[in-house]
N, C-alpha and C. Protein backbone atom coordinates (compact mmCIF):
# COMPACT_ATOMS: atom_id res chain seq x y z
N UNK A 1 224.72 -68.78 14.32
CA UNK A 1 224.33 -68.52 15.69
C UNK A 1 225.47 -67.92 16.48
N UNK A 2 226.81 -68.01 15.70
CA UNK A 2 227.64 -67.17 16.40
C UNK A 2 227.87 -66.08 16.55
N UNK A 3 227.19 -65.41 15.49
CA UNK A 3 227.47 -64.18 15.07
C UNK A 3 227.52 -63.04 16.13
N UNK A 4 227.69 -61.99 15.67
CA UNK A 4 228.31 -60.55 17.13
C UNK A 4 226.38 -60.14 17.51
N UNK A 5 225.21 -60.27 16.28
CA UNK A 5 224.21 -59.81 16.14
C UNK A 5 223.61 -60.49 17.06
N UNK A 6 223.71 -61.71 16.85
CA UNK A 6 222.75 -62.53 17.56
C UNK A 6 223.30 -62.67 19.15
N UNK A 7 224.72 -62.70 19.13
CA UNK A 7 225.09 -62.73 20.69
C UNK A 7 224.37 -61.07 21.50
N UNK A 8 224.79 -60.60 20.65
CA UNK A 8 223.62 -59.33 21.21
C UNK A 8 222.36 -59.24 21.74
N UNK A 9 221.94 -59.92 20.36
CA UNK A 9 220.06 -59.63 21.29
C UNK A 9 220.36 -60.92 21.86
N UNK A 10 220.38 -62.13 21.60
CA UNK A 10 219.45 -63.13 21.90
C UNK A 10 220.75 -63.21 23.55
N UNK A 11 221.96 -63.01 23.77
CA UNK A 11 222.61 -63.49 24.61
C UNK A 11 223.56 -64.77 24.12
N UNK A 12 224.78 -64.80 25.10
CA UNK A 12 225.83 -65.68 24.46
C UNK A 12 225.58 -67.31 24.53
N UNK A 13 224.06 -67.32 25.49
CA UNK A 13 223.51 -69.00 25.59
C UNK A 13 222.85 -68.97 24.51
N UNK A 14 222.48 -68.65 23.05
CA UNK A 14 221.58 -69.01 22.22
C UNK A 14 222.57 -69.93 21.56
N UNK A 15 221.83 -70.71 21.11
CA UNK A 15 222.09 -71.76 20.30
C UNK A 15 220.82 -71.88 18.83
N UNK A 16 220.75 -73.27 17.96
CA UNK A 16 219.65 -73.09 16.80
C UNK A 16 218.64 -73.74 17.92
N UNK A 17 219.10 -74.65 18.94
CA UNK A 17 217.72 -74.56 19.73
C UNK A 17 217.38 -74.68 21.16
N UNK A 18 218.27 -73.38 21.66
CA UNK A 18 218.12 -72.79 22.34
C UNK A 18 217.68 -71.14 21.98
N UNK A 19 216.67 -70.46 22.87
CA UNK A 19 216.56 -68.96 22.77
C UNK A 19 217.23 -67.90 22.96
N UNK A 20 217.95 -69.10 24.51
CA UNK A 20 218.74 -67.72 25.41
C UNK A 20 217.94 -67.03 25.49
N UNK A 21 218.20 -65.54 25.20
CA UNK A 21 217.09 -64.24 26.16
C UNK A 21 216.48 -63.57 25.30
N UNK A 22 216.46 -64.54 23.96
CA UNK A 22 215.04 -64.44 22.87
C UNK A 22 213.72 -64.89 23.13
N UNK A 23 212.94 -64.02 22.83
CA UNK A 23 211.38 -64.13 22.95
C UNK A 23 210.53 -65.01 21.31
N UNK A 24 209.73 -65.44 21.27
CA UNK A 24 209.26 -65.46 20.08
C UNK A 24 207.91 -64.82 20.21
N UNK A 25 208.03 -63.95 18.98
CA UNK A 25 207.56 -62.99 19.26
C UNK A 25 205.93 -62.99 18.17
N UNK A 26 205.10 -61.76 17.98
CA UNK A 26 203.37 -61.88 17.25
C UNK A 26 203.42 -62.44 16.04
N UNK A 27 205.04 -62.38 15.49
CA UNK A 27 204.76 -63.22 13.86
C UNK A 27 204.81 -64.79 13.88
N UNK A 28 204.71 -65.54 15.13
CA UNK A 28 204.86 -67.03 15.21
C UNK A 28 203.18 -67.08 15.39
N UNK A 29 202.50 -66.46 16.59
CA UNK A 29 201.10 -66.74 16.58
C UNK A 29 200.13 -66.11 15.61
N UNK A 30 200.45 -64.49 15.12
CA UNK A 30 199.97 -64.50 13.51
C UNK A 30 200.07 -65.22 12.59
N UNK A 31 201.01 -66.47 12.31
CA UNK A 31 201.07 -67.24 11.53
C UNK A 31 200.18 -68.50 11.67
N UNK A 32 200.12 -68.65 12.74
CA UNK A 32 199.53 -69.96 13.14
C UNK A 32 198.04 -69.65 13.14
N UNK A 33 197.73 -68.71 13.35
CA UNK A 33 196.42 -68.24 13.70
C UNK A 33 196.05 -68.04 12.26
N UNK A 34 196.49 -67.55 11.43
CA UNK A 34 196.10 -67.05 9.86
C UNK A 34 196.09 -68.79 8.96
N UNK A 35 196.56 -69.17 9.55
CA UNK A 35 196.95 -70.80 8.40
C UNK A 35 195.66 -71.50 9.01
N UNK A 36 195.04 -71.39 10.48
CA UNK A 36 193.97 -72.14 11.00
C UNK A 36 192.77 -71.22 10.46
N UNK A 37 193.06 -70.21 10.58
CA UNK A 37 191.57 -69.28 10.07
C UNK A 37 191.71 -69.61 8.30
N UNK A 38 192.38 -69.72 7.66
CA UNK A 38 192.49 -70.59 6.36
C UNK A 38 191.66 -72.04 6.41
N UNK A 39 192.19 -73.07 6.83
CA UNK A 39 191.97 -74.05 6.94
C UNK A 39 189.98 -74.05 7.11
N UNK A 40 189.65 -73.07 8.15
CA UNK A 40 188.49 -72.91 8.29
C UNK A 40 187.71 -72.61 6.84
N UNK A 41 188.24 -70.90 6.83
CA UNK A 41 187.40 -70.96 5.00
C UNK A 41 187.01 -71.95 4.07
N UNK A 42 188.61 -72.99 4.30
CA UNK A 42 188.48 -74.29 3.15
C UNK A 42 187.23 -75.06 3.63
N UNK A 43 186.98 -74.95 4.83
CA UNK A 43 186.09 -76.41 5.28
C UNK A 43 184.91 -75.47 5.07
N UNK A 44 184.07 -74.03 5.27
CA UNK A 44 183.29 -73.21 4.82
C UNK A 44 182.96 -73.81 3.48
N UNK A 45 183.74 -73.14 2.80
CA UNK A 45 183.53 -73.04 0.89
C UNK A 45 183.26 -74.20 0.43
N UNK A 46 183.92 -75.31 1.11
CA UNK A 46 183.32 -77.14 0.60
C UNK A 46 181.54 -77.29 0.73
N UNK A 47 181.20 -76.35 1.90
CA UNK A 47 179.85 -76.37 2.44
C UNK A 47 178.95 -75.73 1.58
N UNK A 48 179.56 -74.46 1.07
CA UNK A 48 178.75 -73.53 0.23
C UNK A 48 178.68 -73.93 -1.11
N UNK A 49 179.79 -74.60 -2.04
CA UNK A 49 180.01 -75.34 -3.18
C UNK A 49 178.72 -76.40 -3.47
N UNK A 50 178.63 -77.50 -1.80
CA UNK A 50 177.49 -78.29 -1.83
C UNK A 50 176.30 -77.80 -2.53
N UNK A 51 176.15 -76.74 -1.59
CA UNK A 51 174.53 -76.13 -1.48
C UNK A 51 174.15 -75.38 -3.01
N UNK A 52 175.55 -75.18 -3.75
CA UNK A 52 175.16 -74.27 -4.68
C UNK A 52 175.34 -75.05 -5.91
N UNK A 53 175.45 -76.31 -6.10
CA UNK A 53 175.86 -76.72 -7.47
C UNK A 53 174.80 -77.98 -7.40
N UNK A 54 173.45 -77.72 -7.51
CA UNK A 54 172.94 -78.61 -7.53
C UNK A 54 171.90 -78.12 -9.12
N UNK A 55 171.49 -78.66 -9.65
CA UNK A 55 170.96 -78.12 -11.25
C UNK A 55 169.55 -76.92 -10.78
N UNK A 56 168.82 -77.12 -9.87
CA UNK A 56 167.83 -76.22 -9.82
C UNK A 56 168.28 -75.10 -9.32
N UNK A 57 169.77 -74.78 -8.01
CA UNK A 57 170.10 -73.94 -8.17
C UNK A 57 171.18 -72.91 -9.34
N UNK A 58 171.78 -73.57 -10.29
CA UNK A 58 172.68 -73.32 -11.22
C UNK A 58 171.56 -72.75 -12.49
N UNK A 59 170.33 -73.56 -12.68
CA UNK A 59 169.45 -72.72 -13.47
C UNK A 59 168.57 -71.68 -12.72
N UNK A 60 168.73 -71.39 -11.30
CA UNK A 60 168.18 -69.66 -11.10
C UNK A 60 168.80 -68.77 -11.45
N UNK A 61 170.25 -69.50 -11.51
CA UNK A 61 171.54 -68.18 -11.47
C UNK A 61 171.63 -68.02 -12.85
N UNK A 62 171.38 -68.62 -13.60
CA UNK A 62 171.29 -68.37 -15.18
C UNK A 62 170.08 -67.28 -15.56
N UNK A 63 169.11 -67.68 -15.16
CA UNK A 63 167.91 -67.12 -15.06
C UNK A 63 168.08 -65.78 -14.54
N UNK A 64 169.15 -65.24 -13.70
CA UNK A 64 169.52 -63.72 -13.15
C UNK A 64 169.04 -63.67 -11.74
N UNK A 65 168.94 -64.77 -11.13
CA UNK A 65 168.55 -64.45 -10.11
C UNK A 65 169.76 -64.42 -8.99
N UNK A 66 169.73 -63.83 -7.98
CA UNK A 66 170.95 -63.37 -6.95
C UNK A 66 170.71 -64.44 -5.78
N UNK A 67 172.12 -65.10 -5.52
CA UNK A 67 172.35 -66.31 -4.38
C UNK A 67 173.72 -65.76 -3.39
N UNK A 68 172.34 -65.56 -1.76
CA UNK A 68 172.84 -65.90 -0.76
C UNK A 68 173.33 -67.08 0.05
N UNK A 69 174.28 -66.99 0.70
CA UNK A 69 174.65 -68.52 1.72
C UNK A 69 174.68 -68.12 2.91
N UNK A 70 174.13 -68.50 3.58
CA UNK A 70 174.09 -68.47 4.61
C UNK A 70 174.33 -69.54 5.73
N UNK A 71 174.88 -69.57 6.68
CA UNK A 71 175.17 -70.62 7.44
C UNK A 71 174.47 -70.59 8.93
């Protein structure tokens, strides 16, 4: 945090937790936002797994027949 780089951008008050006249910037809420829109899919696909692994649907799909999900 001492470095000549960081006294540059961030200013000579940064510290590891302090900002000084650092911003945090679209890759903290792209991250957060992409790990929750994850989390979502997981709780999706648990739903669709249900609906689809039951024996009368597993023998249509054998049979050739094509499966939508819909929510």
């Amino acid at each position: 945090w001492g470095t000549d780089r960081v006294e540059r951008v961030c200013g000579v008050k940064a510290d590891p937790f302090l900002l000084g006249d650092c911003t945090i910037g679209w890759g903290l809420y792209l991250a957060v936002g992409s790990t929750v829109a994850t989390f979502i899919c997981a709780i999706l696909s648990i739903q669709a797994e249900i609906s689809t692994s039951s024996d009368k649907v597993q023998d249509e799909i054998l049979d050739g027949k094509n499966l939508i999900c819909l929510l």
